[in-house]
C-alpha atoms as a PDB file:
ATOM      1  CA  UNK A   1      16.518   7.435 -27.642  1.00  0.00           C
ATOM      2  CA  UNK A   2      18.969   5.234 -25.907  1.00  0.00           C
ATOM      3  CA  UNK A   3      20.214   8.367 -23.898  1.00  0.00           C
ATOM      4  CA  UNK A   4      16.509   9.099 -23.035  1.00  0.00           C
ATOM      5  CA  UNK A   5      15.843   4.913 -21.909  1.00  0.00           C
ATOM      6  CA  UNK A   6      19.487   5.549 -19.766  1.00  0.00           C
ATOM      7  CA  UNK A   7      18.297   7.861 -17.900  1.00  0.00           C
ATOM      8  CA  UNK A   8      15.081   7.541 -16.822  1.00  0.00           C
ATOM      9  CA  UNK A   9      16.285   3.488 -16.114  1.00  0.00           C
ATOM     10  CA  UNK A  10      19.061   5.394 -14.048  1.00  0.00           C
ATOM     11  CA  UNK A  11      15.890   7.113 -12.059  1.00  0.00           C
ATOM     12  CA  UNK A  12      14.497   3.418 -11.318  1.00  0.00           C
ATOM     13  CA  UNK A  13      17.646   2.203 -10.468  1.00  0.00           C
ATOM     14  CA  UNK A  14      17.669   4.821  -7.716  1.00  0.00           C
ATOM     15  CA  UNK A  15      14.221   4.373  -6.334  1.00  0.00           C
ATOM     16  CA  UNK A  16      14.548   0.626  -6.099  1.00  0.00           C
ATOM     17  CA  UNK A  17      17.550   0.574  -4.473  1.00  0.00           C
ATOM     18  CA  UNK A  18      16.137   3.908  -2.270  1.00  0.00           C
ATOM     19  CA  UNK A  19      19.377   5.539  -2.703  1.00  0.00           C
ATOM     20  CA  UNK A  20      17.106   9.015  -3.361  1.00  0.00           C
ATOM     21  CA  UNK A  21      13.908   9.932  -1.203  1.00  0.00           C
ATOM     22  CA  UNK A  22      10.716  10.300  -3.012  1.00  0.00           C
ATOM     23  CA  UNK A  23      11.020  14.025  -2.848  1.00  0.00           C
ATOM     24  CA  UNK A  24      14.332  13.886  -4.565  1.00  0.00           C
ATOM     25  CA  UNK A  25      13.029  11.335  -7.156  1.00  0.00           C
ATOM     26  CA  UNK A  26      10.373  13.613  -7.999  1.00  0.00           C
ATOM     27  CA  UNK A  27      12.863  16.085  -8.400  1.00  0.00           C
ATOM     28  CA  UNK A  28      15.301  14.604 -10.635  1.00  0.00           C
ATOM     29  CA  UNK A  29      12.419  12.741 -12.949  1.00  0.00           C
ATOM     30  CA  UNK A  30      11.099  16.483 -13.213  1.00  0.00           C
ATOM     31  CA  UNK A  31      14.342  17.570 -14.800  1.00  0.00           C
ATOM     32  CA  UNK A  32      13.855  14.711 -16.747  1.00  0.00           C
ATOM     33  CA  UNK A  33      12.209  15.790 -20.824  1.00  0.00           C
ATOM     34  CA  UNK A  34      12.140  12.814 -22.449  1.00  0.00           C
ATOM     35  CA  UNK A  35      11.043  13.253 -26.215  1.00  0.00           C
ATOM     36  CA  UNK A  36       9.679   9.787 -27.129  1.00  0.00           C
ATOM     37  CA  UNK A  37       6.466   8.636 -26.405  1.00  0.00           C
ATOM     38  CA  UNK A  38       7.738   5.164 -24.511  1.00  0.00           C
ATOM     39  CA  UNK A  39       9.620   7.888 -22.319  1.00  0.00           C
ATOM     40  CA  UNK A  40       6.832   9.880 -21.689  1.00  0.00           C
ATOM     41  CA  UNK A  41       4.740   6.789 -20.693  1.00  0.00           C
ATOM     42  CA  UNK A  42       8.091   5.517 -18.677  1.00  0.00           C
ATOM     43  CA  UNK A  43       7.906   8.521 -16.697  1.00  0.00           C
ATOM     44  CA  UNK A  44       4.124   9.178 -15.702  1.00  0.00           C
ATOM     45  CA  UNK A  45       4.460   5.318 -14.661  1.00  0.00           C
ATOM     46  CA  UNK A  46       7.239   5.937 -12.507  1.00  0.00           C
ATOM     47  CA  UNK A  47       5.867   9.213 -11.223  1.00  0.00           C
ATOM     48  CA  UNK A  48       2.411   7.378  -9.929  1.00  0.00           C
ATOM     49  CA  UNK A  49       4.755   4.970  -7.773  1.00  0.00           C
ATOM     50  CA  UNK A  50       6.372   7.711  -6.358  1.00  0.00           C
ATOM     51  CA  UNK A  51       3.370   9.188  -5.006  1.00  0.00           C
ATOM     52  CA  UNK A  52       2.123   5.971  -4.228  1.00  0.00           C
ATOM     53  CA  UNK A  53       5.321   5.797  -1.864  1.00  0.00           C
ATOM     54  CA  UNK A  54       4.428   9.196  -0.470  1.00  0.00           C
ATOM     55  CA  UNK A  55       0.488   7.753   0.146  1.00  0.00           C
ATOM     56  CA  UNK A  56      -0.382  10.733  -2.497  1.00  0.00           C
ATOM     57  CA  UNK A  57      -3.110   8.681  -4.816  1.00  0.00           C
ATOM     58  CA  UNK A  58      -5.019  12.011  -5.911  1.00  0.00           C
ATOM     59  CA  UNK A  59      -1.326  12.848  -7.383  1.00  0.00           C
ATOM     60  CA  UNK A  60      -1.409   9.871  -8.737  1.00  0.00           C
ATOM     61  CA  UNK A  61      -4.701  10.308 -10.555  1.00  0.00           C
ATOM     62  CA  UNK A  62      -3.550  14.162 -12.083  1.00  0.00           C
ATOM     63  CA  UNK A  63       0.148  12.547 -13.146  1.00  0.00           C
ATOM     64  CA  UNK A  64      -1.539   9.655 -15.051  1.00  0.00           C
ATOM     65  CA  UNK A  65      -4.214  11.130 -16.747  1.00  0.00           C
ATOM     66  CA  UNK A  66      -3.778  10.647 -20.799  1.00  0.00           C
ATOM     67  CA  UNK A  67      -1.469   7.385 -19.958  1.00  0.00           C
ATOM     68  CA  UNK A  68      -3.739   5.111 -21.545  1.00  0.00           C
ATOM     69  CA  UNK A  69      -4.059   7.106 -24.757  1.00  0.00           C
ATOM     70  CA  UNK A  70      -0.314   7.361 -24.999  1.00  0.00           C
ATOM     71  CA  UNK A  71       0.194   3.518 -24.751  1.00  0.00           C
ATOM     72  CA  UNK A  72      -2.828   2.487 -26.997  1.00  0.00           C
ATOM     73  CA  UNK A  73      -0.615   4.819 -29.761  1.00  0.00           C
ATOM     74  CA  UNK A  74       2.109   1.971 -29.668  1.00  0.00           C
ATOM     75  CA  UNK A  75       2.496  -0.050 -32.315  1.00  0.00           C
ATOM     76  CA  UNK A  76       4.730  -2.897 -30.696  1.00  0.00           C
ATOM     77  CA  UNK A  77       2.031  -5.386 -28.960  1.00  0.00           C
ATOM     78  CA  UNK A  78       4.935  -6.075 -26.689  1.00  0.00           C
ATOM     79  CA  UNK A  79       5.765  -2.642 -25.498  1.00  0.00           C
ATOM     80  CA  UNK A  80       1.941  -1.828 -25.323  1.00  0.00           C
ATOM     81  CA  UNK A  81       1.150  -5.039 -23.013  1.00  0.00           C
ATOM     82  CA  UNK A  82       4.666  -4.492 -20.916  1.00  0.00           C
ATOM     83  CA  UNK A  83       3.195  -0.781 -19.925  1.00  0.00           C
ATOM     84  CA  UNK A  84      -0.344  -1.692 -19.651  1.00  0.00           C
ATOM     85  CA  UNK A  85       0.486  -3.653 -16.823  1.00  0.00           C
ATOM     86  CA  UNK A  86       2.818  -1.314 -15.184  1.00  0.00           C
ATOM     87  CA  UNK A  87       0.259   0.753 -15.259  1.00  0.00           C
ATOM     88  CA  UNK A  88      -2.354  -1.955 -14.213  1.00  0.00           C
ATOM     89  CA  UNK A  89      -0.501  -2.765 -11.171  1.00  0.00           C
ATOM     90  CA  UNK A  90      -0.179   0.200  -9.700  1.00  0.00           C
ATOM     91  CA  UNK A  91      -3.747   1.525 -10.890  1.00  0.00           C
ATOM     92  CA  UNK A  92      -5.434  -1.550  -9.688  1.00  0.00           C
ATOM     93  CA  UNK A  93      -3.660  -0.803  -5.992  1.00  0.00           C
ATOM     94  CA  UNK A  94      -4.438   2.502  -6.295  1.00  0.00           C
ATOM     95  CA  UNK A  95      -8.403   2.239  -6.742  1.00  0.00           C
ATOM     96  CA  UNK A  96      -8.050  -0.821  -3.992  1.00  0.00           C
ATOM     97  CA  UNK A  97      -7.310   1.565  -1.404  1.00  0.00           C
ATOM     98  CA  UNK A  98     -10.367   4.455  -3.151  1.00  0.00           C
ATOM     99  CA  UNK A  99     -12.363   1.550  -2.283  1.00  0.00           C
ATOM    100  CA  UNK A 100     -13.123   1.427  -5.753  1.00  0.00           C
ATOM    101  CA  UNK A 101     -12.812  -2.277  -6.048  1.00  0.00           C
ATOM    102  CA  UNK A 102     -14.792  -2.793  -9.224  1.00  0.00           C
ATOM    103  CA  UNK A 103     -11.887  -0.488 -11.413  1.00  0.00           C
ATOM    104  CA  UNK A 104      -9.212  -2.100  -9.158  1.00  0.00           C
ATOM    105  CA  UNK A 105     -10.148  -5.765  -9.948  1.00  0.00           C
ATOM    106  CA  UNK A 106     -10.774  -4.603 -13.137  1.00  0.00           C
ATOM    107  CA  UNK A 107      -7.157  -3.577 -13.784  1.00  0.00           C
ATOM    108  CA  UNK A 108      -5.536  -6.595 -12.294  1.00  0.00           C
ATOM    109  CA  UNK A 109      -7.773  -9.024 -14.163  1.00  0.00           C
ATOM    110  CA  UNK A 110      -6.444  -7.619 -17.607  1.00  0.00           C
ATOM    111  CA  UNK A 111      -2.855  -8.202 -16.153  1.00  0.00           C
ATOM    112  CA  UNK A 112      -4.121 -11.624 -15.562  1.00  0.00           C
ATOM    113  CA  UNK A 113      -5.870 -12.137 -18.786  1.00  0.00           C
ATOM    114  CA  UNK A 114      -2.116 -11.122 -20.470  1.00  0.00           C
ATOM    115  CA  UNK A 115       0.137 -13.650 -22.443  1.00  0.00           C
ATOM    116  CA  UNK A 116       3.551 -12.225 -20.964  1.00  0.00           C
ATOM    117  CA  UNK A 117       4.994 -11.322 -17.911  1.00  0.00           C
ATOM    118  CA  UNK A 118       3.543 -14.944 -16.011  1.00  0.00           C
ATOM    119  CA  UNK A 119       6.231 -12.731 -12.637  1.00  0.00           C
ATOM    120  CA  UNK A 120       3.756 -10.014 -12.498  1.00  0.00           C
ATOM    121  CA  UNK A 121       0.752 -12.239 -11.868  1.00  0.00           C
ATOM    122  CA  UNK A 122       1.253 -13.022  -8.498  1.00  0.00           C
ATOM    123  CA  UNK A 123       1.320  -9.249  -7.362  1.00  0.00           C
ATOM    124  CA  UNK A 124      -2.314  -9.116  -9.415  1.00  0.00           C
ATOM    125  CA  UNK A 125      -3.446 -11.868  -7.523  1.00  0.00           C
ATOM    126  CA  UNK A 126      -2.230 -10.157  -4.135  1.00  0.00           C
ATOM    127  CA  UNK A 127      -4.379  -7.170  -4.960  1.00  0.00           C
ATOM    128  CA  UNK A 128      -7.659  -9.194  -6.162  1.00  0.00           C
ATOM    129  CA  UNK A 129      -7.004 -11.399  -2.410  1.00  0.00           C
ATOM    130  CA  UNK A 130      -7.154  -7.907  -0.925  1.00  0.00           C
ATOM    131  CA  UNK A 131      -9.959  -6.689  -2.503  1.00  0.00           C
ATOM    132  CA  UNK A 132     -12.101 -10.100  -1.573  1.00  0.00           C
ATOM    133  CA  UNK A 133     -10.760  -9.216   2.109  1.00  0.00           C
ATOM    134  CA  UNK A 134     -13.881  -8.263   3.572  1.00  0.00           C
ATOM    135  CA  UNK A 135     -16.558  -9.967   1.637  1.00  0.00           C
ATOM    136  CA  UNK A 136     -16.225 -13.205   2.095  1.00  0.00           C
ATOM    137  CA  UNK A 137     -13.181 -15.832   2.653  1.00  0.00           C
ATOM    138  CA  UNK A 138     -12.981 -18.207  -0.431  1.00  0.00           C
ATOM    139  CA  UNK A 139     -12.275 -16.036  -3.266  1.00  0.00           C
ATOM    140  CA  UNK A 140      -9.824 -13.656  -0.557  1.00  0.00           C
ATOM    141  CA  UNK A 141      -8.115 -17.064   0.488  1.00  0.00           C
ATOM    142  CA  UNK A 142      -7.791 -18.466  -3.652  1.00  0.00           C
ATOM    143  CA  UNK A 143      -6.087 -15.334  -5.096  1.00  0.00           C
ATOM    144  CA  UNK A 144      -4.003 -14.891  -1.995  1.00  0.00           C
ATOM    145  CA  UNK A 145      -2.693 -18.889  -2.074  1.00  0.00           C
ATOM    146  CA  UNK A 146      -1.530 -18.505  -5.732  1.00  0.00           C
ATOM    147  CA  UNK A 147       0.236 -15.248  -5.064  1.00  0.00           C
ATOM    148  CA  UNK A 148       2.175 -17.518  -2.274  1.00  0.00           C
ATOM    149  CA  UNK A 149       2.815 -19.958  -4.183  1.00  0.00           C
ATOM    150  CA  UNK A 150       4.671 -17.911  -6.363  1.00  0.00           C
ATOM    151  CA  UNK A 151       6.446 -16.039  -4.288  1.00  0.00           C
ATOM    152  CA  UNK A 152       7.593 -18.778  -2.150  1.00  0.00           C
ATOM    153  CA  UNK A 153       8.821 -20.973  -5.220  1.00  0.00           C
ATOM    154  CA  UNK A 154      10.970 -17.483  -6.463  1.00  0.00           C
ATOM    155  CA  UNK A 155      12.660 -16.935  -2.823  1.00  0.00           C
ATOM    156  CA  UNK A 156      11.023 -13.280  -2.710  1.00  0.00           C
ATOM    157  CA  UNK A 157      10.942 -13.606   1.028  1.00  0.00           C
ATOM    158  CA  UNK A 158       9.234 -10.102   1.843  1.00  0.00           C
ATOM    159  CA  UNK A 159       6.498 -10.710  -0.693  1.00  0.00           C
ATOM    160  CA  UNK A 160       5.603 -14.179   1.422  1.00  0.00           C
ATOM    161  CA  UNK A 161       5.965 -11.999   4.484  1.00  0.00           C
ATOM    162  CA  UNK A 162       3.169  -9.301   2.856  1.00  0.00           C
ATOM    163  CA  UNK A 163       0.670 -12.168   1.358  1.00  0.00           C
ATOM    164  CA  UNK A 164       1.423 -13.840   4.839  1.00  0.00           C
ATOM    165  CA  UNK A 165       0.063 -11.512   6.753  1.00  0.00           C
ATOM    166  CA  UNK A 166      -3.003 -10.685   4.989  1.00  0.00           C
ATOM    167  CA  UNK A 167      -3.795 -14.721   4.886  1.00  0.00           C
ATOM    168  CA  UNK A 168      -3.335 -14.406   8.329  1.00  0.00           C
ATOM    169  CA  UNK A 169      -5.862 -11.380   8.734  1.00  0.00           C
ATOM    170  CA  UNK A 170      -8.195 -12.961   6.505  1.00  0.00           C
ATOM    171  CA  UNK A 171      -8.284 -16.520   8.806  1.00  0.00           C
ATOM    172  CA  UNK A 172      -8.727 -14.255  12.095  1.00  0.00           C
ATOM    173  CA  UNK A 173     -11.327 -11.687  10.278  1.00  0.00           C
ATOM    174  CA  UNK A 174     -13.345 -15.096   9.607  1.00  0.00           C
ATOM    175  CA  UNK A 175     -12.891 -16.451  12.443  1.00  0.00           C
ATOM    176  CA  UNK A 176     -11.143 -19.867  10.601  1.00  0.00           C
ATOM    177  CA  UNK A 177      -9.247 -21.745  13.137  1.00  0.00           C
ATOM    178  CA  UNK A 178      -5.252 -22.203  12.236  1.00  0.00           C
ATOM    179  CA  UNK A 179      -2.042 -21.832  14.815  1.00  0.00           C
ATOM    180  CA  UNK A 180      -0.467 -18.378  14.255  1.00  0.00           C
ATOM    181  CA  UNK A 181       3.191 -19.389  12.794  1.00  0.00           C
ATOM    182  CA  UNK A 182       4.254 -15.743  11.680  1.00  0.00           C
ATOM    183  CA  UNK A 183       7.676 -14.325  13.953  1.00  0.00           C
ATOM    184  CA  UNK A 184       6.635 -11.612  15.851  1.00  0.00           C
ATOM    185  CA  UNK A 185      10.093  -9.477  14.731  1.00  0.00           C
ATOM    186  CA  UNK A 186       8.188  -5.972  13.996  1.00  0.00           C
ATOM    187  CA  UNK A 187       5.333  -4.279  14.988  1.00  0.00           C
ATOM    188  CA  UNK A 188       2.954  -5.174  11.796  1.00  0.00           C
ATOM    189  CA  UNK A 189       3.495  -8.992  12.908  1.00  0.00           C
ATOM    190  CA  UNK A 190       2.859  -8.492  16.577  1.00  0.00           C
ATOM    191  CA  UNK A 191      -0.756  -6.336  15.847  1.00  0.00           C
ATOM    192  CA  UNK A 192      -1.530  -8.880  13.838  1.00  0.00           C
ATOM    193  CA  UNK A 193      -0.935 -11.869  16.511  1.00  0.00           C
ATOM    194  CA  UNK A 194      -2.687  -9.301  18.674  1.00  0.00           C
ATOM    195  CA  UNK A 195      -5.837  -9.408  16.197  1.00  0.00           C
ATOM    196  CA  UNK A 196      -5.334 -13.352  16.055  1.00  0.00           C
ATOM    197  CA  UNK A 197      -5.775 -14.110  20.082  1.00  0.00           C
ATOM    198  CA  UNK A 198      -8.879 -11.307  20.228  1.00  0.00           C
ATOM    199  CA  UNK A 199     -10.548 -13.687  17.652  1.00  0.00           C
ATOM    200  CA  UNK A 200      -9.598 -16.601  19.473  1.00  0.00           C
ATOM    201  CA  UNK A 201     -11.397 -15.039  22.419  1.00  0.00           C
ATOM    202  CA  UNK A 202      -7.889 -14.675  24.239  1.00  0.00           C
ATOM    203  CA  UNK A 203      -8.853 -10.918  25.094  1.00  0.00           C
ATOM    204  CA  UNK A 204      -6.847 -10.638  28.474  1.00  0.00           C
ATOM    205  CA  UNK A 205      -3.436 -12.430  26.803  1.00  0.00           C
ATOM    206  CA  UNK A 206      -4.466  -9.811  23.602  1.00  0.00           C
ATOM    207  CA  UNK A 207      -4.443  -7.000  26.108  1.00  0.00           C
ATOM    208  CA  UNK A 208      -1.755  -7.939  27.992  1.00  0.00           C
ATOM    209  CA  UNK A 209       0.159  -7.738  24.789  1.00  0.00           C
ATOM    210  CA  UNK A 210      -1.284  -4.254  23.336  1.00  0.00           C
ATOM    211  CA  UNK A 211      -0.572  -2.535  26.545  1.00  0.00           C
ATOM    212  CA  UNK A 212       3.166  -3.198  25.840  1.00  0.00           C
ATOM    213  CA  UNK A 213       3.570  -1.212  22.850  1.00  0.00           C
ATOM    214  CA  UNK A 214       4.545   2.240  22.815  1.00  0.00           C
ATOM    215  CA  UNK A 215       2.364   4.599  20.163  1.00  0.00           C
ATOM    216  CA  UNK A 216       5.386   6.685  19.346  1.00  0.00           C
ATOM    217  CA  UNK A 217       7.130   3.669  18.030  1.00  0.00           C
ATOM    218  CA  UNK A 218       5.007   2.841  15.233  1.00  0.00           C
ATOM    219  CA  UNK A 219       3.995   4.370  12.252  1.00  0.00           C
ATOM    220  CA  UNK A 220       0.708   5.818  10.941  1.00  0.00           C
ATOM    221  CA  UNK A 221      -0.519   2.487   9.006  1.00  0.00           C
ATOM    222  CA  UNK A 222       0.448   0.226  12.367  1.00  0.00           C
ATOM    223  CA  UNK A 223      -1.315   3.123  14.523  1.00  0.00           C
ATOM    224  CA  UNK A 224      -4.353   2.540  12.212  1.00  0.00           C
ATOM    225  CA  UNK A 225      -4.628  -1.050  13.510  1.00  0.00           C
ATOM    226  CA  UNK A 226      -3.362  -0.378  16.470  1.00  0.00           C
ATOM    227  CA  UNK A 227      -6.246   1.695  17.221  1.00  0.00           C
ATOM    228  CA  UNK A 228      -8.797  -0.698  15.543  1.00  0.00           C
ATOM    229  CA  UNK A 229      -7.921  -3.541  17.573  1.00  0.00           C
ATOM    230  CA  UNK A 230      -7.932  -1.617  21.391  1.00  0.00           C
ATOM    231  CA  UNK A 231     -11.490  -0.689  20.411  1.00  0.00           C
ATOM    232  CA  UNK A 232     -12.076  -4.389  19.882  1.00  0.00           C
ATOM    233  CA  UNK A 233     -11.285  -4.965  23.048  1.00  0.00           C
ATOM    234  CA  UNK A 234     -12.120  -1.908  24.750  1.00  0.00           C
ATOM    235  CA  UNK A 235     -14.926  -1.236  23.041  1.00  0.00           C
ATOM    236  CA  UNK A 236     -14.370   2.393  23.247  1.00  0.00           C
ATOM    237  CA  UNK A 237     -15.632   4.665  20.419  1.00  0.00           C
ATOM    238  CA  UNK A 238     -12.830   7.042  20.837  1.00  0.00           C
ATOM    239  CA  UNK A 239     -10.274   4.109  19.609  1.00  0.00           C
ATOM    240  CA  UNK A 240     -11.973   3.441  16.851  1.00  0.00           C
ATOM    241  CA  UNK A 241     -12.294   7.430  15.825  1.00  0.00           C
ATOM    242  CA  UNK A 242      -8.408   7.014  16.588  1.00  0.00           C
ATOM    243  CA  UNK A 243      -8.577   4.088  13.674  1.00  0.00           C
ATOM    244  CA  UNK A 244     -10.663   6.417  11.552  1.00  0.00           C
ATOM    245  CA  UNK A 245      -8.465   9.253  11.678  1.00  0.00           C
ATOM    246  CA  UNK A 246      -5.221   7.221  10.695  1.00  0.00           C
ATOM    247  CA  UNK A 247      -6.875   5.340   7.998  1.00  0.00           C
ATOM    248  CA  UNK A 248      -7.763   8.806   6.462  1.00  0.00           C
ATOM    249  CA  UNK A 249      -4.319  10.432   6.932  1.00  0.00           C
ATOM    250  CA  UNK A 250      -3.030   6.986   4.641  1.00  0.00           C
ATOM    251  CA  UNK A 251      -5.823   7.830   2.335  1.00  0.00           C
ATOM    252  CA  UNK A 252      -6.300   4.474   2.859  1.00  0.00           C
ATOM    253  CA  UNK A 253     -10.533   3.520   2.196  1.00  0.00           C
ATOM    254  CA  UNK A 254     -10.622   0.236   2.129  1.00  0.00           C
ATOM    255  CA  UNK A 255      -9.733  -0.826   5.339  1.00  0.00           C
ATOM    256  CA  UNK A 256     -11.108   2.435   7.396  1.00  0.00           C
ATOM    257  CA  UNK A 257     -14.438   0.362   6.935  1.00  0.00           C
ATOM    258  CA  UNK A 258     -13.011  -1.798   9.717  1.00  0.00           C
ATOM    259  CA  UNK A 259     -13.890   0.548  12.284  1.00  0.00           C
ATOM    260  CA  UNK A 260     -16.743   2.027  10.593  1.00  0.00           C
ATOM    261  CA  UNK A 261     -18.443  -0.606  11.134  1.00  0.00           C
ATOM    262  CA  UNK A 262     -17.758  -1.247  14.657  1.00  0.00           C
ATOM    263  CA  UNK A 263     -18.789   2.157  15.249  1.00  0.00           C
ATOM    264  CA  UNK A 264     -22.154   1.742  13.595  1.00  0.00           C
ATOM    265  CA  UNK A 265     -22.395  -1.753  15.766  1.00  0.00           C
ATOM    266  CA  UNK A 266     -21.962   1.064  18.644  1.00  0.00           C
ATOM    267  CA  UNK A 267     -24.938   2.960  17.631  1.00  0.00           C
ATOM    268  CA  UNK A 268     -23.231   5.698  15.412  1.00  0.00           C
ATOM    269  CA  UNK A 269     -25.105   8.193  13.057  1.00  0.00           C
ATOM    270  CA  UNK A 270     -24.779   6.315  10.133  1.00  0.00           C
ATOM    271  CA  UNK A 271     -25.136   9.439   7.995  1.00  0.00           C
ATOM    272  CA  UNK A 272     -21.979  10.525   9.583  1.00  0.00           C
ATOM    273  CA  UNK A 273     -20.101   6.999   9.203  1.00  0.00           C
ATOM    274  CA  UNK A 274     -20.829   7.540   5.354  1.00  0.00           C
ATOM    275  CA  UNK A 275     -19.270  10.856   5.222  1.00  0.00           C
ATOM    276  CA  UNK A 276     -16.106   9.814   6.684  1.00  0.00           C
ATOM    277  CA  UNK A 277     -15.895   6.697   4.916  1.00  0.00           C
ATOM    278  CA  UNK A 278     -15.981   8.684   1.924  1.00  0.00           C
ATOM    279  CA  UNK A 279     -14.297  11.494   2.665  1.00  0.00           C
ATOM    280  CA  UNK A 280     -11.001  12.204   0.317  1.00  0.00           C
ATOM    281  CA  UNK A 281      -8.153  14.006   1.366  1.00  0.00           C
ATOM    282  CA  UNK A 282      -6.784  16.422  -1.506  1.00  0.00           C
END
């Protein structure tokens, strides 16, 4: 067994450190025929965040099917609770971005409701703040603020960055009123001082600023919002199909509804609107 626990810790060695591309990861954990059952749940796990990395959540869904049995069969509480929230944190991201939000707070609420692992509660908190996005502010804002908290008293600089950002989404979606302190250093930071100034009613300064970057340099997620914030401004249906289209390609459900429902604010047949918003790609 301690062969078996070597090797497939070798395998997450090499994805954290990205010293293998999620092709070749798949690869090698595919080689990989582990014989005990905390091996076999190991490596399901780690196969659902490698498709996770390659946006491939249907994959995800065929890889982990029977995980859950296989961990209630554990007899060590300890072992049991460490998987179920492996598992739980990347289910409960997975179903956030179905759209499924009931399963996906679901999941991060039993990692929550857990008597170990206090360092994996912030990223449960992260995905409940996410999931509250678009309903409403207070809950959003609360889940997000503790998952700061922690991050900033443990140093993990990009996780601030990441809960950063979406704070500073959620303020401009609800139209709070705060100064924009984020650097603009990439292109995720700069759409989303973009999205900032159109909600600030800035829209020429916001233009000004869109019309500067060049498509081809960003990448299908910053295209998404790229897309979704030029319709804001020019309220052009087209953009917001542009959104559409990109959100779908990510698989990404929850925040395509952003320009759904622009595009039914344009008049759009709403029968259509429901198709694409739940349209999966396979």
């Amino acid at each position: 067994m301690d062969k078996e626990w070597a090797a497939m810790y070798d395998l997450i060695y090499l994805r954290r450190e990205k010293l293998l591309t999620p092709m070749e990861q798949l690869d090698r954990i595919e080689v990989f025929k582990p014989k005990e059952v905390e091996m076999k749940i190991l490596k399901s796990i780690l196969k659902a965040y490698i498709y996770s990395d390659l946006q491939e959540r249907y994959s995800i869904f065929l890889h982990i099917s029977g995980t859950d049995e296989l961990i209630d069969s554990l007899t060590s509480t300890f072992i049991k609770d460490s998987f179920n929230i492996r598992l739980g944190l990347i289910m409960s991201y997975v179903y956030l971005f179905e759209n499924d939000l009931e399963k996906s707070r679901e999941y991060s609420y039993s990692i929550l409701n857990q008597s170990f692992f206090e360092n994996v509660k912030a990223n449960a908190h992260h995905n409940l703040g996410t999931s509250f996005l678009l309903e409403g502010y207070e809950k959003a804002s609360e889940h997000l603020n503790k998952a700061l908290d922690f991050f900033m008293y443990h140093n993990q600089a990009t996780k601030v960055k990441q809960v950063d950002l979406n704070l500073s989404f959620l303020q401009s979606l609800w139209n709070k009123d705060f100064a924009y302190t984020l650097s603009l250093d990439n292109h995720t930071c700069f759409l989303t001082y973009i999205y900032y100034l159109i909600k600030k009613g800035e829209s020429i300064l916001a233009l000004e600023h869109i019309n500067r970057i060049a498509i081809e340099d960003l990448d299908q997620w910053d295209k998404a919002f790229y897309f979704y914030y030029k319709g804001l401004l020019s309220q052009d249906k087209t953009d917001y199909y542009y959104s559409v289209e990109y959100f779908s390609n990510l698989n990404n459900f929850f925040h395509i509804q952003l320009p759904l429902l622009e595009l039914k604010k344009l008049g759009e047949n709403e029968v259509a609107l429901r198709i694409l918003r739940s349209r999966r790609r396979k």
